[in-house]
Every structure is written in C-alpha cells, then in structure tokens.
C-alpha atoms as a PDB file:
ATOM      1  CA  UNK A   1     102.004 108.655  97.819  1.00  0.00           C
ATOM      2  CA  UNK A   2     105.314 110.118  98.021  1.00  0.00           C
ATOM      3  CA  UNK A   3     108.174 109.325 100.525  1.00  0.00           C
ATOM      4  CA  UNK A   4     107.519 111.836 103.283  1.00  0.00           C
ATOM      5  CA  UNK A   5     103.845 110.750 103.358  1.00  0.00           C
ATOM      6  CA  UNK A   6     104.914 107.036 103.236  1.00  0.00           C
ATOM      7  CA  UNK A   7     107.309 107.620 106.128  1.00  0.00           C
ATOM      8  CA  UNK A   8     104.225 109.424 108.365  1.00  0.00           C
ATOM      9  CA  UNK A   9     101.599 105.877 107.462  1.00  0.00           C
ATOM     10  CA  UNK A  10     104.346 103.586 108.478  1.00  0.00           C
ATOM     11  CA  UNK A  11     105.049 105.705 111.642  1.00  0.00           C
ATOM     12  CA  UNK A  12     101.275 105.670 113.048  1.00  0.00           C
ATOM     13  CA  UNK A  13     100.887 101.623 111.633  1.00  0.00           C
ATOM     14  CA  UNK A  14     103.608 101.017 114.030  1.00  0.00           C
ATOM     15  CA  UNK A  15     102.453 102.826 116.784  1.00  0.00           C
ATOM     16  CA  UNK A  16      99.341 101.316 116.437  1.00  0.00           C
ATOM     17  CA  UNK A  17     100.317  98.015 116.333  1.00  0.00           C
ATOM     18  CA  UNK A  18     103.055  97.871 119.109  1.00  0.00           C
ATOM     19  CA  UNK A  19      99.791  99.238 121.061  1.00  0.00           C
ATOM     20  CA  UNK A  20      97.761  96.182 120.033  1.00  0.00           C
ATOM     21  CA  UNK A  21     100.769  93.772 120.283  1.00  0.00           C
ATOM     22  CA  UNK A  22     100.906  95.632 124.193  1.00  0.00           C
ATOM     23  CA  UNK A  23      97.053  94.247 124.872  1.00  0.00           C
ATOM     24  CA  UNK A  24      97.509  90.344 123.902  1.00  0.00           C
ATOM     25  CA  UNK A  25      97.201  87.558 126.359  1.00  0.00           C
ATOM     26  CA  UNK A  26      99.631  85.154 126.059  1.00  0.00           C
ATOM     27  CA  UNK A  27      97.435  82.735 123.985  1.00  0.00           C
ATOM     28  CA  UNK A  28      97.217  85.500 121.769  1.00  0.00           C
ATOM     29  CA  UNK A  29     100.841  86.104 120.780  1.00  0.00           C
ATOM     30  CA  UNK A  30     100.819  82.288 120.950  1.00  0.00           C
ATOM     31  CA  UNK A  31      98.167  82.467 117.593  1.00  0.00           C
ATOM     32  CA  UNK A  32      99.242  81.219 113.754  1.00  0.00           C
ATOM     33  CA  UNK A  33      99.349  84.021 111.758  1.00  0.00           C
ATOM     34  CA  UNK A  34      98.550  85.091 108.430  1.00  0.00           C
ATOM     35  CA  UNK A  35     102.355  83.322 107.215  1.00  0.00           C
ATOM     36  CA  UNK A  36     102.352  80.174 107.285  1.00  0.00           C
ATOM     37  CA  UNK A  37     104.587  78.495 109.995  1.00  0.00           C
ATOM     38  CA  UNK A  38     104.446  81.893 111.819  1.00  0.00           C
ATOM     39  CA  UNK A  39     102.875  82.712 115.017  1.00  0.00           C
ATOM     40  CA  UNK A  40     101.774  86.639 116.104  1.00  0.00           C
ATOM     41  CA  UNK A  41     104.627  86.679 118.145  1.00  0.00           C
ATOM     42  CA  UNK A  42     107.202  85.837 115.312  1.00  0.00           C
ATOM     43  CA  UNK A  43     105.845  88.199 113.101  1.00  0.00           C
ATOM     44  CA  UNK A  44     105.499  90.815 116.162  1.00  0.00           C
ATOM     45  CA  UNK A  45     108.951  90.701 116.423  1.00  0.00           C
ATOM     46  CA  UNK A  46     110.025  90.903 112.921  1.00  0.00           C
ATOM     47  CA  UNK A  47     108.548  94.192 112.533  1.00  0.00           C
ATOM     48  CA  UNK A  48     111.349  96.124 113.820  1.00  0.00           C
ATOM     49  CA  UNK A  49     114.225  93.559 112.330  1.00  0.00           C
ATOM     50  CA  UNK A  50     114.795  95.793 108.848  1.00  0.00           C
ATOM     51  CA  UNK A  51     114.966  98.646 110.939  1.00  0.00           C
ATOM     52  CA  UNK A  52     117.541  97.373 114.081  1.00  0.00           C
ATOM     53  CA  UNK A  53     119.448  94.873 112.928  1.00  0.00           C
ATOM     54  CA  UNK A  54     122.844  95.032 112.306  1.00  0.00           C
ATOM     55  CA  UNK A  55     124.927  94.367 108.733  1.00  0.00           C
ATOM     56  CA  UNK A  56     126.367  91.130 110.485  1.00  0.00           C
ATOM     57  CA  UNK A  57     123.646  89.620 112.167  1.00  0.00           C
ATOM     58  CA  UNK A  58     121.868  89.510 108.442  1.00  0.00           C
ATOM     59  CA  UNK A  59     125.137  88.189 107.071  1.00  0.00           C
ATOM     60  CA  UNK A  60     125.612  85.653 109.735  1.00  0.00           C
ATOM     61  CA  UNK A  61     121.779  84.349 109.070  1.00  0.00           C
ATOM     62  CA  UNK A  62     122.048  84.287 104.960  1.00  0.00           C
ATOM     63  CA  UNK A  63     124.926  82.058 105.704  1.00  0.00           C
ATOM     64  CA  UNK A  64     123.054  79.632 107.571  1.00  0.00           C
ATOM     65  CA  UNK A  65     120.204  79.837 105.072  1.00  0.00           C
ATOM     66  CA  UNK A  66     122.411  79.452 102.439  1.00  0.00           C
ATOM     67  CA  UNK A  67     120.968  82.236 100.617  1.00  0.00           C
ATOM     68  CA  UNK A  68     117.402  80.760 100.799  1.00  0.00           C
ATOM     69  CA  UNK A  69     115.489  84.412 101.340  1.00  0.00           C
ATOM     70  CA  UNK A  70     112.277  82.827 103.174  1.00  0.00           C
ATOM     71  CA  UNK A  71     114.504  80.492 105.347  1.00  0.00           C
ATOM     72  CA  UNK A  72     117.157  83.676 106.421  1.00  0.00           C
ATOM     73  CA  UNK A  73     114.216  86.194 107.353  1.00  0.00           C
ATOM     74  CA  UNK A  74     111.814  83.408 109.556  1.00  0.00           C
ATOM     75  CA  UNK A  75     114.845  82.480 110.992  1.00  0.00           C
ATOM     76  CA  UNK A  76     115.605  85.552 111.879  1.00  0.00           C
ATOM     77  CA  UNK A  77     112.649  86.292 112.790  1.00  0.00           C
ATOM     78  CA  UNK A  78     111.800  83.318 115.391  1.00  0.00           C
ATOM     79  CA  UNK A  79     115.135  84.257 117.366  1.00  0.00           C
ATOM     80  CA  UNK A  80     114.287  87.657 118.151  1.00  0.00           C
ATOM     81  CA  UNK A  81     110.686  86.417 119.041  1.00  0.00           C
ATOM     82  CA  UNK A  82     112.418  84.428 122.034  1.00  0.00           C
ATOM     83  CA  UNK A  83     112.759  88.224 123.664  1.00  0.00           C
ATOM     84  CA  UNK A  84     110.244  88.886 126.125  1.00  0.00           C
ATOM     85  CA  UNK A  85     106.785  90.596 124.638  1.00  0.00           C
ATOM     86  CA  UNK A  86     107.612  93.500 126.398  1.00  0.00           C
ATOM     87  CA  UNK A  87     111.032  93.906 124.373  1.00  0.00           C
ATOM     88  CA  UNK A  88     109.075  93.215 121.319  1.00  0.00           C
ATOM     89  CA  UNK A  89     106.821  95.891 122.099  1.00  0.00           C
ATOM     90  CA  UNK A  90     109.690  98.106 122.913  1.00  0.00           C
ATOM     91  CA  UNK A  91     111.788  97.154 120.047  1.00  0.00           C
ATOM     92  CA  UNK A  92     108.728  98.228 117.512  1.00  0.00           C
ATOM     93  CA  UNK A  93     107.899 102.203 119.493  1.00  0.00           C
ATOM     94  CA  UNK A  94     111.802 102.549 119.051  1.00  0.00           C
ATOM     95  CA  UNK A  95     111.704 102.707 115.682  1.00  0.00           C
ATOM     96  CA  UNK A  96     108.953 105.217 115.712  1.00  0.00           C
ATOM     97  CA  UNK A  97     110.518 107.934 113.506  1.00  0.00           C
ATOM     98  CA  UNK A  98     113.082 105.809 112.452  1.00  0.00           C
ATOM     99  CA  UNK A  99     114.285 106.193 108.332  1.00  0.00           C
ATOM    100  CA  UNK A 100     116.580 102.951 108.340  1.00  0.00           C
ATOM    101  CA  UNK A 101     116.481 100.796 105.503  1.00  0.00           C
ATOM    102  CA  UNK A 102     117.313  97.405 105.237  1.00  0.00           C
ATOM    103  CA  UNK A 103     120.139  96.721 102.538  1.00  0.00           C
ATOM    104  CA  UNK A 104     118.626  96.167  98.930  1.00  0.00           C
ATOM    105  CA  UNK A 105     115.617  97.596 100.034  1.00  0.00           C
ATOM    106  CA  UNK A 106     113.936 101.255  98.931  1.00  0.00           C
ATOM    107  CA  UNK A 107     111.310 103.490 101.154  1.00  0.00           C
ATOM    108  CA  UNK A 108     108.152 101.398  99.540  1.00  0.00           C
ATOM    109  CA  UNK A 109     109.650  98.017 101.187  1.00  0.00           C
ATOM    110  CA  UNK A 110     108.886  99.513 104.570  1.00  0.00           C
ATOM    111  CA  UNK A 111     105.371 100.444 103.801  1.00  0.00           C
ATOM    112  CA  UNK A 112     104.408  97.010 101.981  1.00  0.00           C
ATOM    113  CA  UNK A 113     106.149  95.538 105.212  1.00  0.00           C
ATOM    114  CA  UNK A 114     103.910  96.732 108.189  1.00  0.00           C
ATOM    115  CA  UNK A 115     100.736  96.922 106.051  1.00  0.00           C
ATOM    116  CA  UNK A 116     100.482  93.738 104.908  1.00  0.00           C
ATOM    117  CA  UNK A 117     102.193  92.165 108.145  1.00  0.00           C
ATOM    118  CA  UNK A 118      99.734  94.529 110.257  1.00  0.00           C
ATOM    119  CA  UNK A 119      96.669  92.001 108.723  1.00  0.00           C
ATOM    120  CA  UNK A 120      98.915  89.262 109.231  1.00  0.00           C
ATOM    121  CA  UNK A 121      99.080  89.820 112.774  1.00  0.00           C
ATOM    122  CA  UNK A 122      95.006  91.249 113.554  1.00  0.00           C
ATOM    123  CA  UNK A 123      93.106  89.332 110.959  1.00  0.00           C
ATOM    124  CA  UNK A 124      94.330  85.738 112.995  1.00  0.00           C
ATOM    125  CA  UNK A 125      93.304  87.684 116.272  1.00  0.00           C
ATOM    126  CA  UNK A 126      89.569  88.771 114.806  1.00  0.00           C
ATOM    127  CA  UNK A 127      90.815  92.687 115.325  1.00  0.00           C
ATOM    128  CA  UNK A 128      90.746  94.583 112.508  1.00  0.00           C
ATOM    129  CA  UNK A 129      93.520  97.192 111.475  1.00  0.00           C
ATOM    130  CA  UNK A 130      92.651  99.536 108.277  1.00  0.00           C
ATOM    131  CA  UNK A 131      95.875 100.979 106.927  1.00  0.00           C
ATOM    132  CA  UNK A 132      94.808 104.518 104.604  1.00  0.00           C
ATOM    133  CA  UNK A 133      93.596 103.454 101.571  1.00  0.00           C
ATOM    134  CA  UNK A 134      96.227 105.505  99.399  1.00  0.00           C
ATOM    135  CA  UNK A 135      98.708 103.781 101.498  1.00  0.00           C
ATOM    136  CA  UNK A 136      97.615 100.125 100.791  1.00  0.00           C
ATOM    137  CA  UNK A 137      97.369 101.116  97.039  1.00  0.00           C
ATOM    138  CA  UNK A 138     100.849 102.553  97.349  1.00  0.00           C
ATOM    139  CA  UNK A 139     102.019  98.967  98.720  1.00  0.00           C
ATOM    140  CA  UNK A 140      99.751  96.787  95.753  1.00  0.00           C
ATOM    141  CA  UNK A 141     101.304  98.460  92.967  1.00  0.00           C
ATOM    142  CA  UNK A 142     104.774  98.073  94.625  1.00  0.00           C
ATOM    143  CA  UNK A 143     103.972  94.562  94.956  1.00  0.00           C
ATOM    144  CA  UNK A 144     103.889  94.143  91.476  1.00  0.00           C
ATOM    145  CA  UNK A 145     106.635  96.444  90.476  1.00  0.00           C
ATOM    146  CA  UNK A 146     109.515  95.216  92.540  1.00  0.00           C
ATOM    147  CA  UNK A 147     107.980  91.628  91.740  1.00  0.00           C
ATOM    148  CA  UNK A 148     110.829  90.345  94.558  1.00  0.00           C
ATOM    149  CA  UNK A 149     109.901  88.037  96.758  1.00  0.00           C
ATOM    150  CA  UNK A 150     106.041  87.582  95.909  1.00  0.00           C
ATOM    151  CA  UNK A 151     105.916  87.223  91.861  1.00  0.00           C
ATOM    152  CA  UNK A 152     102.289  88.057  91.672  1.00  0.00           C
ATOM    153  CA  UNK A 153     102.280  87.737  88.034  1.00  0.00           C
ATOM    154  CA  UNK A 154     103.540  85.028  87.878  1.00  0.00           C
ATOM    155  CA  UNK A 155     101.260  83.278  90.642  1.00  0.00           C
ATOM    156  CA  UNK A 156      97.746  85.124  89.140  1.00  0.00           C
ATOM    157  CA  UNK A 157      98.917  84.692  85.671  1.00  0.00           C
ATOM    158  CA  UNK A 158      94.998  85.266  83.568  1.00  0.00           C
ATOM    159  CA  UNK A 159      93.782  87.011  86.575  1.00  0.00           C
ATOM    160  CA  UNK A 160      92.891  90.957  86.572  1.00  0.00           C
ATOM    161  CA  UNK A 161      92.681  92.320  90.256  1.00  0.00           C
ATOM    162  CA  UNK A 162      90.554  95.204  89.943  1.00  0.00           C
ATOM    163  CA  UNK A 163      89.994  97.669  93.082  1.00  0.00           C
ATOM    164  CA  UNK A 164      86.536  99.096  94.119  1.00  0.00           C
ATOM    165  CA  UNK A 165      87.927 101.354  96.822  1.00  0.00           C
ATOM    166  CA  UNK A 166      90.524 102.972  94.762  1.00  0.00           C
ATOM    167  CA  UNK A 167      91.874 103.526  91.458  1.00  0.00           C
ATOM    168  CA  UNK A 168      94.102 100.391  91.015  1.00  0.00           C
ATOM    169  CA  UNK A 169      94.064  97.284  88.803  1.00  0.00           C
ATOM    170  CA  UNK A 170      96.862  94.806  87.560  1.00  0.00           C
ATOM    171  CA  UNK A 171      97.434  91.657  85.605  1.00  0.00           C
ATOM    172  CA  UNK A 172      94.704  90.531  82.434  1.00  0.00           C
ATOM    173  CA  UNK A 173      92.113  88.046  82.591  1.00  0.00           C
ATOM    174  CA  UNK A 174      88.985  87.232  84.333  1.00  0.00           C
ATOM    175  CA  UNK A 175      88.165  89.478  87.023  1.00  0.00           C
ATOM    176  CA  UNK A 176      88.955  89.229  90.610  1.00  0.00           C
ATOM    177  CA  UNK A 177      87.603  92.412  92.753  1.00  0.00           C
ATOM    178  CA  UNK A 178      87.273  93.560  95.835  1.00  0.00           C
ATOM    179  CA  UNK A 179      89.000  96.008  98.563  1.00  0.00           C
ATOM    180  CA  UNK A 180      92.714  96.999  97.726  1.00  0.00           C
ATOM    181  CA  UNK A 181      93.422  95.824 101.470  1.00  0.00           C
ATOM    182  CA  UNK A 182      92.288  92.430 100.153  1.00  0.00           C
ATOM    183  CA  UNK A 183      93.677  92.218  96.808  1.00  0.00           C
ATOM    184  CA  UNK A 184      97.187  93.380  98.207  1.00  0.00           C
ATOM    185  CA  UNK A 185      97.113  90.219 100.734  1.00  0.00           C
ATOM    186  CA  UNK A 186      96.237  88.463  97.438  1.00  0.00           C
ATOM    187  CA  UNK A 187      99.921  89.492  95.710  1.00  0.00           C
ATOM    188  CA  UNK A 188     101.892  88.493  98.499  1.00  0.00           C
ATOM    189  CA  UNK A 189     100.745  85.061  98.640  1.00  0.00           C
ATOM    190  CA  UNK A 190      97.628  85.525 101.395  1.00  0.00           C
ATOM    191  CA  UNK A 191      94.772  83.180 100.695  1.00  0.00           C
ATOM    192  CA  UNK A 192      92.742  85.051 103.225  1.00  0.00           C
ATOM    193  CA  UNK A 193      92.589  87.998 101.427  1.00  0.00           C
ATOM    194  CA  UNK A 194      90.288  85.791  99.046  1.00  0.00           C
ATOM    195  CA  UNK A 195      87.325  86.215 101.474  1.00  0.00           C
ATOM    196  CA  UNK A 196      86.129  89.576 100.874  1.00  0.00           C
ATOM    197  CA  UNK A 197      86.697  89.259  96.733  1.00  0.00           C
ATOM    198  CA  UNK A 198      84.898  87.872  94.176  1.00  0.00           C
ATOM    199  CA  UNK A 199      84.093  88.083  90.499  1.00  0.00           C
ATOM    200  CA  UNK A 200      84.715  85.593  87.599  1.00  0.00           C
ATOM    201  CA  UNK A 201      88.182  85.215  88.707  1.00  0.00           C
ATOM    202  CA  UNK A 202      87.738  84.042  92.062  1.00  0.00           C
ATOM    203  CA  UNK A 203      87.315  80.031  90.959  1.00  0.00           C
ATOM    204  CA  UNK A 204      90.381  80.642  88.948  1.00  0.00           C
ATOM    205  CA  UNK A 205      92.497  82.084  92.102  1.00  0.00           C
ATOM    206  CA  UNK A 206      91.116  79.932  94.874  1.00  0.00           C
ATOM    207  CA  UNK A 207      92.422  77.033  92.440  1.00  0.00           C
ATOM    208  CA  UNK A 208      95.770  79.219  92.700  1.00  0.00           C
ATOM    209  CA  UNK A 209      96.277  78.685  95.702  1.00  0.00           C
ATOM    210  CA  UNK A 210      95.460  75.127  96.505  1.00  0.00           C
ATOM    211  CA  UNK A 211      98.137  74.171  94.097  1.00  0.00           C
ATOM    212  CA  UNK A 212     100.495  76.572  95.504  1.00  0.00           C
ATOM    213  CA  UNK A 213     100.171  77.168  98.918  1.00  0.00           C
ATOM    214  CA  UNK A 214     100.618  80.718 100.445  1.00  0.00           C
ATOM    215  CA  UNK A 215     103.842  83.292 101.363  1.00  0.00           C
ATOM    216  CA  UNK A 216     105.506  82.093 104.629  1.00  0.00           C
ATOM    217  CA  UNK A 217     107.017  85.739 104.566  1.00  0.00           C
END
C-alpha cells in the first residue's frame, strides 16, 4: 500500500470511528479498552493527539515522564480525555484530511495507529470495525519493521504468525494463524487478538503473554 492510499484508509477509519465514538452512552466511553489501564474514552481522545498537538505540549509531557514513552503518551492521553465527548468527537473529524505527523514518526505510524486503536476501542464495546485487509497487512509488517515501541520479535521469539486472509507471515517457529486483523493485535502486545488464532503456536503465545502482560499503548 503506498502513501496516498494509506492516507485515504486512515481518512475513512477516522471518520468512521468519530461516528461510532458520536453513538456511545456514557457507560460506554466509560468501558476498559483493549490497553490496559485505558478506558474508550482515553483512547478516543488520543486519536487525534499525533495529529493536533503542539511541539511543546509533547516536550512539556516527556519531561514529566522522564522519557518513559508509555508513561508520556497515556498521560497525554488521559488529559485530553477530560474534554467533553463532543470535543473528542470534534477533535478526531478535524483531522479528516489532515497529513501531520508526529515528530520521529513516518506515514505508516498513522495507519498502525487508528487500525489497531480502532479494535481497541470496538472490540471492548462488542462492535466490530474491519479496517481493508491490505491496510491491516500494511500496519503488521510495519509492526515488525520499525520494531519501536512493540518488539514483536522479541516478545513471539519461536513463533511464526502466518496470515490466512492475506499474503503475510513473520518470525520462525511453531505456527500461530489466523486473520491479519488478529495477528496484528498480536504484535502490539493485544492478548485478545489470541481468540480468533490458533495452530501449534497458540500454547506457546498464550504462555507469552501470561508472563508478560499486554501493550498499555
């Protein structure tokens, strides 16, 4: 998928989810998400932070994270969720369109970004949001390129993740298979995306993650 088409996904994903994000109750912005420690709401909110905020708002919360990546971005992210849901919603459809880039990050980080936190949000919520399948195989093999914050190697070290909805695999060892959708919540720490895989290398990865607990971002 190149950047033009990448751009186009990530413009509809947010359009759809600000409208799902529009139709909660309040219980349901209220729900854990997918991240650990991280309600809808919080992670409602931090789809539009790459995009809006500004060079010294990130600086000022690296500072009080002391450089801790996970700590600066939930932070981050749990302030702007005190704005009202309608601000939320409003923040996300005004950066429909937009190209802005967070710094250090490249035109895949966007994509990876609101399909992964798209399930984060709707899996929690029993809705079900199915990003293009070239798109989610764009962000899996980004996952495992940029390597930054997730590590999947590392964490499914003698673990193949094979794909039987599109052409992808990565890593060696037994096999864990399944959708892409689920095998890319799988690289950035989501246990959940364990539920719809199997394979010899299911045993191996549910053991995984009991010993290391899942992504918080």
């Amino acid at each position: 998928m190149d950047r033009d088409e990448s751009w186009r996904v990530i413009d509809e994903q947010r359009a759809l989810l600000a409208d799902l994000l529009e139709s909660l109750s309040d219980e349901e912005w209220a729900t854990p998400s997918l991240c650990a420690g991280w309600t809808v709401r919080d992670v409602g909110a931090h789809l539009s932070l790459a995009a809006t905020a500004k060079t010294r708002e990130v600086l000022g919360y690296v500072v009080r994270a002391r450089g801790n990546f996970d700590r600066m971005i939930h932070d981050a992210s749990v302030d702007r969720a005190q704005r009202p849901t309608s601000q939320i919603v409003a923040d996300l459809r005004g950066i429909i369109g937009s190209r802005r880039l967070a710094p250090g990050t490249l035109w895949r980080d966007p994509l990876l970004d609101i399909v992964v936190h798209g399930q984060d949000l709707s899996r929690p919520l029993g809705r079900r949001v199915e990003p293009p399948v070239e798109a989610t195989r764009t962000a899996a093999e980004w996952t495992w390129q940029r390597r930054f914050p997730f590590f999947p190697a590392r964490r499914l070290h003698g673990i193949r993740l094979v794909a039987d909805d599109a052409d992808w695999s990565r890593g060696s060892g037994v096999e864990l298979r399944g959708p892409v959708l689920s095998l890319l919540l799988v690289s950035t720490g989501r246990p959940a995306g364990l539920a719809e895989l199997d394979g010899p290398g299911l045993g191996a990865a549910l053991e995984r993650f009991s010993g290391l607990g899942s992504r918080t971002t």
